[in-house]
N, C-alpha and C. Protein backbone atom coordinates (compact mmCIF):
# COMPACT_ATOMS: atom_id res chain seq x y z
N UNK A 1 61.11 24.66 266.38
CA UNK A 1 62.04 25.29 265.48
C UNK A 1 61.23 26.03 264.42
N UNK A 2 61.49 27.67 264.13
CA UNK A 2 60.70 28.11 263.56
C UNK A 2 60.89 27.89 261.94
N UNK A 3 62.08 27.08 261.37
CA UNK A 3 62.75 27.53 259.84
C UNK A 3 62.29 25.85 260.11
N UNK A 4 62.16 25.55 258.77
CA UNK A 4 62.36 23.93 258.18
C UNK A 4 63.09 23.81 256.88
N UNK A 5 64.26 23.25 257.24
CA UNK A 5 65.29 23.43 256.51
C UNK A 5 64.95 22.13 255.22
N UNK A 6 64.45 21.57 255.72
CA UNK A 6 64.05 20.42 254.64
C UNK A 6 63.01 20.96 253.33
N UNK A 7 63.10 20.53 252.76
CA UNK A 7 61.83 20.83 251.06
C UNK A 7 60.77 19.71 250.90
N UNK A 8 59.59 20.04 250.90
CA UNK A 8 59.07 18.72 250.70
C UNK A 8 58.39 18.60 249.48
N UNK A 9 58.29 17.33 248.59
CA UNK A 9 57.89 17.43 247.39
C UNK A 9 56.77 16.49 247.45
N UNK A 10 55.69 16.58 246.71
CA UNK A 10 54.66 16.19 246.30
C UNK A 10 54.08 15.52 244.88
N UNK A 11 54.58 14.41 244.91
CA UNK A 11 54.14 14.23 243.69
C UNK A 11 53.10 13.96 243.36
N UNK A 12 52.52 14.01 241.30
CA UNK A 12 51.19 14.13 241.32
C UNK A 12 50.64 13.35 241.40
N UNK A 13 51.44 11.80 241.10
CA UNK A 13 50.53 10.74 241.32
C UNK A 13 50.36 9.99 242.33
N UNK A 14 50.97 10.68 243.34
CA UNK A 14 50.67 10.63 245.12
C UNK A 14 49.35 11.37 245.57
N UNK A 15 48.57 12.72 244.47
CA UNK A 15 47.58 12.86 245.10
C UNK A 15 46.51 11.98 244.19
N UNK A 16 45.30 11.45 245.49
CA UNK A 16 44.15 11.13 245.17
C UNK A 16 42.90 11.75 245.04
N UNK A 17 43.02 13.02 245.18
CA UNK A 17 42.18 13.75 245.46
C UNK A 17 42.22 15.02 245.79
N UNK A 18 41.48 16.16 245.36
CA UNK A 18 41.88 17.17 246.04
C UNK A 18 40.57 18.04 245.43
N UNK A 19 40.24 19.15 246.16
CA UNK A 19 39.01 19.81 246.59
C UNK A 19 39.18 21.14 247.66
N UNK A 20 38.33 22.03 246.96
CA UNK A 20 38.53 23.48 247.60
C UNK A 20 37.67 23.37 249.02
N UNK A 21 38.03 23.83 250.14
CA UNK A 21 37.64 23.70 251.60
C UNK A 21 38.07 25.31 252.04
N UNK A 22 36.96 25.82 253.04
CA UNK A 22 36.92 26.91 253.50
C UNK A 22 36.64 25.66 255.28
N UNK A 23 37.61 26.29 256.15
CA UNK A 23 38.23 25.57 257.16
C UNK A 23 38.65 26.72 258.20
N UNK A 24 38.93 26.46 259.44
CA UNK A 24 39.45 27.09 260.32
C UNK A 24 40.38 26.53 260.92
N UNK A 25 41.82 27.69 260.41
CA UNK A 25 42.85 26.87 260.89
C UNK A 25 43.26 26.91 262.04
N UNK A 26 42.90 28.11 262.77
CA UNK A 26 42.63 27.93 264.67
C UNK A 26 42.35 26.47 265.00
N UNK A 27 40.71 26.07 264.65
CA UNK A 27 40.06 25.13 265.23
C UNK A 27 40.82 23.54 264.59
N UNK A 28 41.34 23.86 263.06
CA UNK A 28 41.89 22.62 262.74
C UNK A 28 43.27 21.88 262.99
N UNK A 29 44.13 23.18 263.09
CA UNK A 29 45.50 23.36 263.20
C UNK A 29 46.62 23.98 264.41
N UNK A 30 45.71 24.75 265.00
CA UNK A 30 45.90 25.29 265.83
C UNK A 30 46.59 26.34 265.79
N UNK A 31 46.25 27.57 264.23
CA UNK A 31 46.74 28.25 264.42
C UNK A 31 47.22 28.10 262.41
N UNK A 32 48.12 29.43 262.37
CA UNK A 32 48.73 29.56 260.99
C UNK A 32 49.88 29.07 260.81
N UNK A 33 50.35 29.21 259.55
CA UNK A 33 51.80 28.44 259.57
C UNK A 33 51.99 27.24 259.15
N UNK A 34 53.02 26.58 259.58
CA UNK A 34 53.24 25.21 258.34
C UNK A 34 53.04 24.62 260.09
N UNK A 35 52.27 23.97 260.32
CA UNK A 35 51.34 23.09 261.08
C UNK A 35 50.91 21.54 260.82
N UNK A 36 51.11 20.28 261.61
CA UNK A 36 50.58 19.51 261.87
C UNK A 36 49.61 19.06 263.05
N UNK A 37 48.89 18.60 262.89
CA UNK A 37 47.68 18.26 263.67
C UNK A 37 47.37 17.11 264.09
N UNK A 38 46.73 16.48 265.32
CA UNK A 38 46.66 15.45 266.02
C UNK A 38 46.25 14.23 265.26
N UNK A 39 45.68 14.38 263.54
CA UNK A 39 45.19 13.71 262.81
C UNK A 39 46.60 13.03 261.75
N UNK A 40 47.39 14.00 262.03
CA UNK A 40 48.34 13.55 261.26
C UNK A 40 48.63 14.58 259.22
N UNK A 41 47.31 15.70 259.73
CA UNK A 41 47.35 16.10 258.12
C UNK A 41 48.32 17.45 258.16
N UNK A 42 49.13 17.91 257.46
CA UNK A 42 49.76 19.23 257.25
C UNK A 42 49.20 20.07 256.79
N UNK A 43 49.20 21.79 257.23
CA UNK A 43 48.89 22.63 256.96
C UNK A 43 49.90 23.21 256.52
N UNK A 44 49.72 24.25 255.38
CA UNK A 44 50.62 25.66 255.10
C UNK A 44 49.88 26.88 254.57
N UNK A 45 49.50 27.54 255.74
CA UNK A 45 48.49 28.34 255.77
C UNK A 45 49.51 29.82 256.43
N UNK A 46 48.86 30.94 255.95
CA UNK A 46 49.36 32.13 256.00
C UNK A 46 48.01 32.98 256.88
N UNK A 47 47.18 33.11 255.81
CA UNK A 47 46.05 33.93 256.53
C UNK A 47 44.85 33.33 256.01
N UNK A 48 43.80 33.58 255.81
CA UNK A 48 42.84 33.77 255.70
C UNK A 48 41.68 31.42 256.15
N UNK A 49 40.58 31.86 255.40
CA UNK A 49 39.90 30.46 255.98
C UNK A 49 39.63 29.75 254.77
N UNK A 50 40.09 29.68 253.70
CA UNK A 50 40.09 29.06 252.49
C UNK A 50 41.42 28.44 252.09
N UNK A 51 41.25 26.95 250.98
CA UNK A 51 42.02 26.24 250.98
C UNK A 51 41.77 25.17 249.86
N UNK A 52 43.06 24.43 249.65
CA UNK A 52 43.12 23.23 249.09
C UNK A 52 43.34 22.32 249.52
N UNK A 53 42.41 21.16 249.64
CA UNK A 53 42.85 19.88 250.14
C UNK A 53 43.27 18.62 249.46
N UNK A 54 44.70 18.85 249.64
CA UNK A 54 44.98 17.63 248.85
C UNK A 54 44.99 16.20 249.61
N UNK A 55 44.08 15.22 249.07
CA UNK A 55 44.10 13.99 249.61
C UNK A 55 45.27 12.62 249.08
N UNK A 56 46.34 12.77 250.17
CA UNK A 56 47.84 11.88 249.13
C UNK A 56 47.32 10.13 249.83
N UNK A 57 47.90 9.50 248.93
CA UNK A 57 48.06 8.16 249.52
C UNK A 57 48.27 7.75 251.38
N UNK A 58 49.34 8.75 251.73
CA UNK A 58 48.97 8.18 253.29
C UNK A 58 48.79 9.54 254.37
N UNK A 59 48.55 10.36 253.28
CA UNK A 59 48.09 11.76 254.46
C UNK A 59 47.67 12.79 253.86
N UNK A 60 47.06 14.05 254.46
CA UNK A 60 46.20 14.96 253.61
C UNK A 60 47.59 16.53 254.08
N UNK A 61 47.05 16.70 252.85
CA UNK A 61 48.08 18.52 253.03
C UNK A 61 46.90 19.53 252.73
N UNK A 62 47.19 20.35 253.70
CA UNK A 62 45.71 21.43 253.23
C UNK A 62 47.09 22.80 253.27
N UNK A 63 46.67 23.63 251.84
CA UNK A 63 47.14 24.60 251.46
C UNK A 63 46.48 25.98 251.16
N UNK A 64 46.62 27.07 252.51
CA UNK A 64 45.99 27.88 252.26
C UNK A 64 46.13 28.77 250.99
N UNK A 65 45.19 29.67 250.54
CA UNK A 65 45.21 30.39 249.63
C UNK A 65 43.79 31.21 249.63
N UNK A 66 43.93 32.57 249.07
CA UNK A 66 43.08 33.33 248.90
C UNK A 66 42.33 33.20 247.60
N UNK A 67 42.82 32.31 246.32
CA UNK A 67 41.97 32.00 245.26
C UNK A 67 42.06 30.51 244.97
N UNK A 68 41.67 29.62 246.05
CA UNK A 68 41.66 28.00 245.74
C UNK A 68 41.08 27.75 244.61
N UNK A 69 40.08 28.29 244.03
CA UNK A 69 39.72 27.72 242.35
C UNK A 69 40.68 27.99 241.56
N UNK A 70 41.78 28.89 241.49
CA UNK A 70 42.30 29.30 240.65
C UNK A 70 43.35 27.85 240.67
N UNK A 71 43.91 27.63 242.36
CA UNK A 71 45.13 26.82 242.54
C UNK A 71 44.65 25.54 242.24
N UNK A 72 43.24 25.26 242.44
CA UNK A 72 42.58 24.05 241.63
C UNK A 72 42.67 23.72 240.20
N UNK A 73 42.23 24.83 239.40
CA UNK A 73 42.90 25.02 238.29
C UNK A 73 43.97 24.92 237.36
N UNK A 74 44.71 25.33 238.15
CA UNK A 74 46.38 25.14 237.83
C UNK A 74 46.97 23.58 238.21
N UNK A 75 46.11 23.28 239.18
CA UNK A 75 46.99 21.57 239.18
C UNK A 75 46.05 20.86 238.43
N UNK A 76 44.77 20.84 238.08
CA UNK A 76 44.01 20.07 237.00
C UNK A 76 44.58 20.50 235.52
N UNK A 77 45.00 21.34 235.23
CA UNK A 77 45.84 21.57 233.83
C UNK A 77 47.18 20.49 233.74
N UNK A 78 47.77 20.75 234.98
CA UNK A 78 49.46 20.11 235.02
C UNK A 78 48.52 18.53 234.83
N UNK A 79 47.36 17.83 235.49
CA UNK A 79 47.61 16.58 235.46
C UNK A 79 47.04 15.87 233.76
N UNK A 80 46.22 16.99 233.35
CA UNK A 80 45.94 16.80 231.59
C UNK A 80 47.60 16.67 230.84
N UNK A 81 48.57 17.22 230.90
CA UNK A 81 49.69 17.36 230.14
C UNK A 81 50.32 15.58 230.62
């Protein structure tokens, strides 16, 4: 099914971790798009080979992006407040 009608939320004190990764989502994911993988981690990747990896309590979400320091940035501010 290409639409996912569901929303998924993330909260912050569900992640443990998270760190900028340059990755291949061919080789990791099998491809672009909102993707899961034989490991069990989610992708939401559009284009390119750069990313955020967020490490949650029982699974990892990797979020593509073309300026991961920046999106690193922006969630290390939200968890200071």
């Amino acid at each position: 099914m290409p639409f996912h009608i569901e929303y998924r939320k993330v909260l912050f004190k569900a992640i443990q971790h998270d760190e900028t990764i340059i990755y291949s989502p061919l080789k990791r994911f099998g491809g672009s798009g909102i993707r899961v993988n034989l490991q069990g981690e989610t992708a939401y990747n559009m284009n390119g080979k750069q990313g955020l990896q967020l490490k949650l309590r029982n699974h990892t979400v990797v979020i593509g992006t073309q300026k991961p320091r920046e999106l690193q940035n922006a969630l290390d501010s939200l968890y200071k407040k």
